[in-house]
Protein backbone atom coordinates (compact mmCIF):
# COMPACT_ATOMS: atom_id res chain seq x y z
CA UNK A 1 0.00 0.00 0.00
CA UNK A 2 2.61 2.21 0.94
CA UNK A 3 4.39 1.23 -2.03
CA UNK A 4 1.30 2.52 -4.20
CA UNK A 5 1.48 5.72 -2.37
CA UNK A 6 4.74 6.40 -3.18
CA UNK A 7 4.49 5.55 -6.84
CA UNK A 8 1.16 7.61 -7.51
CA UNK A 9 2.99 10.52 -5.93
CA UNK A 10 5.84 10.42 -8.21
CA UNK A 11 3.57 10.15 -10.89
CA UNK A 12 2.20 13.42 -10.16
CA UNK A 13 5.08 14.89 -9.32
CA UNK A 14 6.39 13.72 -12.86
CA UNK A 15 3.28 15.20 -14.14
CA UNK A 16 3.24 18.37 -12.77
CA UNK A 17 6.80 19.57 -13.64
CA UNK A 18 6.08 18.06 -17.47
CA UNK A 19 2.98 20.26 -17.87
CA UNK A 20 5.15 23.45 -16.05
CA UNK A 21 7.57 22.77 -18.48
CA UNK A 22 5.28 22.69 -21.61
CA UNK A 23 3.97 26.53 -20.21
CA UNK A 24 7.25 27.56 -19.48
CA UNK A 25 8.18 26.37 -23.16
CA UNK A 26 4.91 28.24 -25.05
CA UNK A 27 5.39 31.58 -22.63
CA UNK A 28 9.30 31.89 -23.85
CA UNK A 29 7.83 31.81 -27.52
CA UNK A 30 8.89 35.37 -28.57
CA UNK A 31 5.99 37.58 -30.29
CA UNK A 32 7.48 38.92 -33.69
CA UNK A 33 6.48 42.46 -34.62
CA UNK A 34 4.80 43.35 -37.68
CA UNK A 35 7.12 43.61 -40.53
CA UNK A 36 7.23 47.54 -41.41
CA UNK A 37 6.09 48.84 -44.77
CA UNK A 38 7.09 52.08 -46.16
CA UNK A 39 5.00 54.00 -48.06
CA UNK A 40 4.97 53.97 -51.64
CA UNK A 41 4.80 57.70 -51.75
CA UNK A 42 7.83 58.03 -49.31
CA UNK A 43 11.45 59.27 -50.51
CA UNK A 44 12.91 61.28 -53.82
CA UNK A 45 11.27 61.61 -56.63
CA UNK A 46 12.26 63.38 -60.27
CA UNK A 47 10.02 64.57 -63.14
CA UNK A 48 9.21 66.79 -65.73
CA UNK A 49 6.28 69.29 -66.90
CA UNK A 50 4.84 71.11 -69.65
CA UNK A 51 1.67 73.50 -69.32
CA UNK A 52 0.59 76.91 -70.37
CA UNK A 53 0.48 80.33 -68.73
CA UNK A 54 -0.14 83.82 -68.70
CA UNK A 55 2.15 86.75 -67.19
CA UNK A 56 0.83 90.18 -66.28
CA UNK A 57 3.71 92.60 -66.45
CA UNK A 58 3.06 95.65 -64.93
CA UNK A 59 5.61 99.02 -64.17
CA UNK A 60 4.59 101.79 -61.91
CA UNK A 61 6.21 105.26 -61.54
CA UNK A 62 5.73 107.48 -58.87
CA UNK A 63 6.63 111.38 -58.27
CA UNK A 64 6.18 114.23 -55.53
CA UNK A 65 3.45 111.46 -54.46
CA UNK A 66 1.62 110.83 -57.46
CA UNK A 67 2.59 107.63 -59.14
CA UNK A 68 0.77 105.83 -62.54
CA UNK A 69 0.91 102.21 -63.53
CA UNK A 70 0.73 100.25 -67.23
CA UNK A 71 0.57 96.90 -67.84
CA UNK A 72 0.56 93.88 -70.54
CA UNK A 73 -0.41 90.37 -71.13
CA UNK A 74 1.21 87.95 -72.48
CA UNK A 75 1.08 84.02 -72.59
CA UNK A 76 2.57 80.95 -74.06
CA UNK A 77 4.02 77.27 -72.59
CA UNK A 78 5.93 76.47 -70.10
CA UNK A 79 7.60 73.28 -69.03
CA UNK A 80 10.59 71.94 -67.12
CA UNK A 81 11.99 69.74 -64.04
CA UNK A 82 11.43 69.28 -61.26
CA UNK A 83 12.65 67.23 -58.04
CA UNK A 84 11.53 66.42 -54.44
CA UNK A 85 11.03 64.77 -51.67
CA UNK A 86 7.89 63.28 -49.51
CA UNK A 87 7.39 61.64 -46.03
CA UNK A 88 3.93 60.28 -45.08
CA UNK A 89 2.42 60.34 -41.59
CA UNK A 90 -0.95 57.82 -41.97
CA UNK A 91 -2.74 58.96 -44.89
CA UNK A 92 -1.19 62.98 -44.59
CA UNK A 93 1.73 64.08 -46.88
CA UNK A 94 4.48 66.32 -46.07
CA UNK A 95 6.95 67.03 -48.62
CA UNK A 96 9.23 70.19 -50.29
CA UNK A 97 9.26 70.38 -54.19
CA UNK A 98 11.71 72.37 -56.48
CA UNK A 99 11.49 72.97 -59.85
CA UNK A 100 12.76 75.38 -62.82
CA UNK A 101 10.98 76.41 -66.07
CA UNK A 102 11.32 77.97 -69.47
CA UNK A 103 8.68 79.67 -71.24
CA UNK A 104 7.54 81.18 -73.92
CA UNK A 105 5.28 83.60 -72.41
CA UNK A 106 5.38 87.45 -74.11
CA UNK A 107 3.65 90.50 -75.49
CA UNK A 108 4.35 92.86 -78.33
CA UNK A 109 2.90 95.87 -78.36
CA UNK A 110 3.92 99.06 -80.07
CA UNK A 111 7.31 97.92 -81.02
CA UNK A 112 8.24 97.07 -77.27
CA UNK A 113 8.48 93.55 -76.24
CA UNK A 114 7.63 91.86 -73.00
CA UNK A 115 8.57 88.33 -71.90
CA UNK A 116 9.51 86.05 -68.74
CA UNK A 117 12.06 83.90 -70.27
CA UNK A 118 12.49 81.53 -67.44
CA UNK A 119 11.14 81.03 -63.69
CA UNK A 120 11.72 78.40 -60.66
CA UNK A 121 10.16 77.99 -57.56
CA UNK A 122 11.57 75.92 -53.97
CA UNK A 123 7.78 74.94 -52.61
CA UNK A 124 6.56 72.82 -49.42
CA UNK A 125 4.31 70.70 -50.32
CA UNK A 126 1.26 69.38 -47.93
CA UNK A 127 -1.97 67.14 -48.75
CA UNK A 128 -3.84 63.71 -48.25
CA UNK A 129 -4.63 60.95 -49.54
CA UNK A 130 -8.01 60.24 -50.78
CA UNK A 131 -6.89 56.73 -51.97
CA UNK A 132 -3.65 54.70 -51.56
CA UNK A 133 -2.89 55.93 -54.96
CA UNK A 134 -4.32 59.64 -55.48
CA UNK A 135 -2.32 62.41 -53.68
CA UNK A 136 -4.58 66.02 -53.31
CA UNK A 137 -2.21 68.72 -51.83
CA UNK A 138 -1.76 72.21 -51.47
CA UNK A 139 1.77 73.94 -51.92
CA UNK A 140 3.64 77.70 -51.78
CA UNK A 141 7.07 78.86 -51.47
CA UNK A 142 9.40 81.44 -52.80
CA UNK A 143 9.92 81.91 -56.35
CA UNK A 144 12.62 83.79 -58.56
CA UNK A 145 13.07 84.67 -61.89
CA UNK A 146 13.44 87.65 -64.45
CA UNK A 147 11.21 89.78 -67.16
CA UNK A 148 12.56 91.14 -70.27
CA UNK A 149 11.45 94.61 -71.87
CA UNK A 150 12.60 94.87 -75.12
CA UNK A 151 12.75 97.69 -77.46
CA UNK A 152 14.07 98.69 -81.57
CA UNK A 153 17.26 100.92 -79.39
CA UNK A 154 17.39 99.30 -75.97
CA UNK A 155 17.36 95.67 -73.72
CA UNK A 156 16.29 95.98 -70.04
CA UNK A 157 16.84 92.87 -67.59
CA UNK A 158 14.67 92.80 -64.51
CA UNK A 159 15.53 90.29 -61.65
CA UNK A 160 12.79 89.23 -59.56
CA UNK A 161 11.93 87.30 -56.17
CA UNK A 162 8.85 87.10 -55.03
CA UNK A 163 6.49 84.03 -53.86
CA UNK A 164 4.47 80.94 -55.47
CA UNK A 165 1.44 79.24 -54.12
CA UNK A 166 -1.01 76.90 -55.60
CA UNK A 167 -2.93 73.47 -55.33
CA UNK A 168 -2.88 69.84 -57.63
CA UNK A 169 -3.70 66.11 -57.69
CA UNK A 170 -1.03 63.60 -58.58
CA UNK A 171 -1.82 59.56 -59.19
CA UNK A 172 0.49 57.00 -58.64
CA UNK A 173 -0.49 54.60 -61.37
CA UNK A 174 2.85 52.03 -61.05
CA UNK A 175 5.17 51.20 -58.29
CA UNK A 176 7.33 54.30 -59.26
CA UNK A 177 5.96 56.39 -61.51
CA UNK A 178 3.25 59.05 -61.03
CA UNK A 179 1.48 61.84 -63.36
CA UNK A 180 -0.27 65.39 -62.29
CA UNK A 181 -2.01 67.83 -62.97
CA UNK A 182 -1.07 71.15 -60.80
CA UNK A 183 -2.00 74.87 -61.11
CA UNK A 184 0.73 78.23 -59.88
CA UNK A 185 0.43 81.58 -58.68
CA UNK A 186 3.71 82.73 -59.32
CA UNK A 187 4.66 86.59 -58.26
CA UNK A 188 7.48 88.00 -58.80
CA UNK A 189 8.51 91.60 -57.74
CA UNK A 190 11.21 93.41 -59.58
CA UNK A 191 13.90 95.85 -58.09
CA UNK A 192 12.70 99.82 -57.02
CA UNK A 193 14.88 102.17 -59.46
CA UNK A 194 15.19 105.96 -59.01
CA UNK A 195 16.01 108.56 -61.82
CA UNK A 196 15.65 111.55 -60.51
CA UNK A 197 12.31 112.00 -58.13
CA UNK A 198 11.14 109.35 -60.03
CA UNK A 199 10.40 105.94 -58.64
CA UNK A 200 9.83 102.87 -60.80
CA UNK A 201 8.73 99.81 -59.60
CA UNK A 202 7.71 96.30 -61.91
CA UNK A 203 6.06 92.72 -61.11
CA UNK A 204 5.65 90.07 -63.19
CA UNK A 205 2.30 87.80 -61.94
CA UNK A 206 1.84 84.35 -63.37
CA UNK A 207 -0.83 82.01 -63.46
CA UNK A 208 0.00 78.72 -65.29
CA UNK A 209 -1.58 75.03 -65.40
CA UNK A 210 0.89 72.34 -66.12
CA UNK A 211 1.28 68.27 -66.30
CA UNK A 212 3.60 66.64 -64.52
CA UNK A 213 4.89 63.12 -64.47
CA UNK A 214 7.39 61.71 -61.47
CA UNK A 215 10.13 58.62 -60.92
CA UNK A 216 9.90 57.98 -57.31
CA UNK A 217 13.13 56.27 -56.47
């Protein structure tokens, strides 16, 4: 009887520490975190665009504290490259954009020829997206660039800085390529001159629609 005892108490025993054992083994199992998956919109990126745009060029003079201003129209295409770079937070977009640009915007009138030759822009962009794949964001910066007046006897130059703002949509239709379609305020504000009591001041104001197309790296 005793014998018994002693048996069907090792048993248990034997038992006991095989089942701790078998928890001990399943809690040690380590939990592996979810692989993580960067977003196809993250990183640098490289394109190109084409559009078309207007330019309102506009000179004012000023004197003993009267002052008069003229201005033109002119329009034409524009298109060039551009390069960035974007970081997503959930479905929200943060991401800065520069780009340069010839054109062919001008005016003639009465002999005297206006044109913006050329234009760039450094831009932050910010938007979200409405799908996986379709990007809506908003975007302004500072812009530079330079107007040319043109006459029969004389060539002016006129440097400008000024500001850029505007709004697109952009579609990622393959792993790492993407098209748009954007439109830009572009303002730029030429240098104050004075001959005599005579102030002149110029601006150049843009408004273009353009295409783009992107290889996100």
């Amino acid at each position: 009887m005793i014998q018994k005892m002693l048996l069907g108490a090792a048993a248990v025993t034997l038992l006991a520490g095989s089942a701790g054992a078998a928890d001990l083994a399943v809690k040690a199992m380590p939990q592996q975190a979810a692989p993580f998956i960067a977003s196809p919109w993250d990183g640098l990126y490289i394109g190109g665009n084409v559009g078309f745009g207007s330019t309102d060029f506009s000179a004012a003079a000023s004197i003993f504290g009267l002052s008069g201003t003229d201005s033109v129209t002119g329009s034409g295409v524009v298109g060039g490259v551009q390069a960035g770079y974007n970081k997503t937070f959930g479905s929200f977009l943060l991401g800065l954009e520069t780009d340069f640009d010839a054109t062919s915007i001008s005016n003639t009138t009465g002999g005297v020829e206006t044109k913006l030759p050329w234009f760039g822009t450094t831009r932050i962009r910010a938007g979200f997206l409405l799908t996986p794949a379709l990007l809506f964001y908003g975007t302004g910066g500072v812009a530079y660039g330079h107007a040319e007046i043109s006459a029969p006897d004389a060539s002016i130059t006129v440097p400008g800085v000024g500001w850029a703002a505007g709004a697109g949509l952009e579609w990622k239709f393959a792993p790492q390529w993407s098209i748009g379609a954007e439109y830009l305020h572009v303002e730029l504000d030429g240098p104050n001159a004075n001959i005599g009591p005579v102030t002149f001041t110029t601006k150049a104001t843009t408004d273009l629609g353009r295409g783009t197309v992107n290889f996100h790296f």
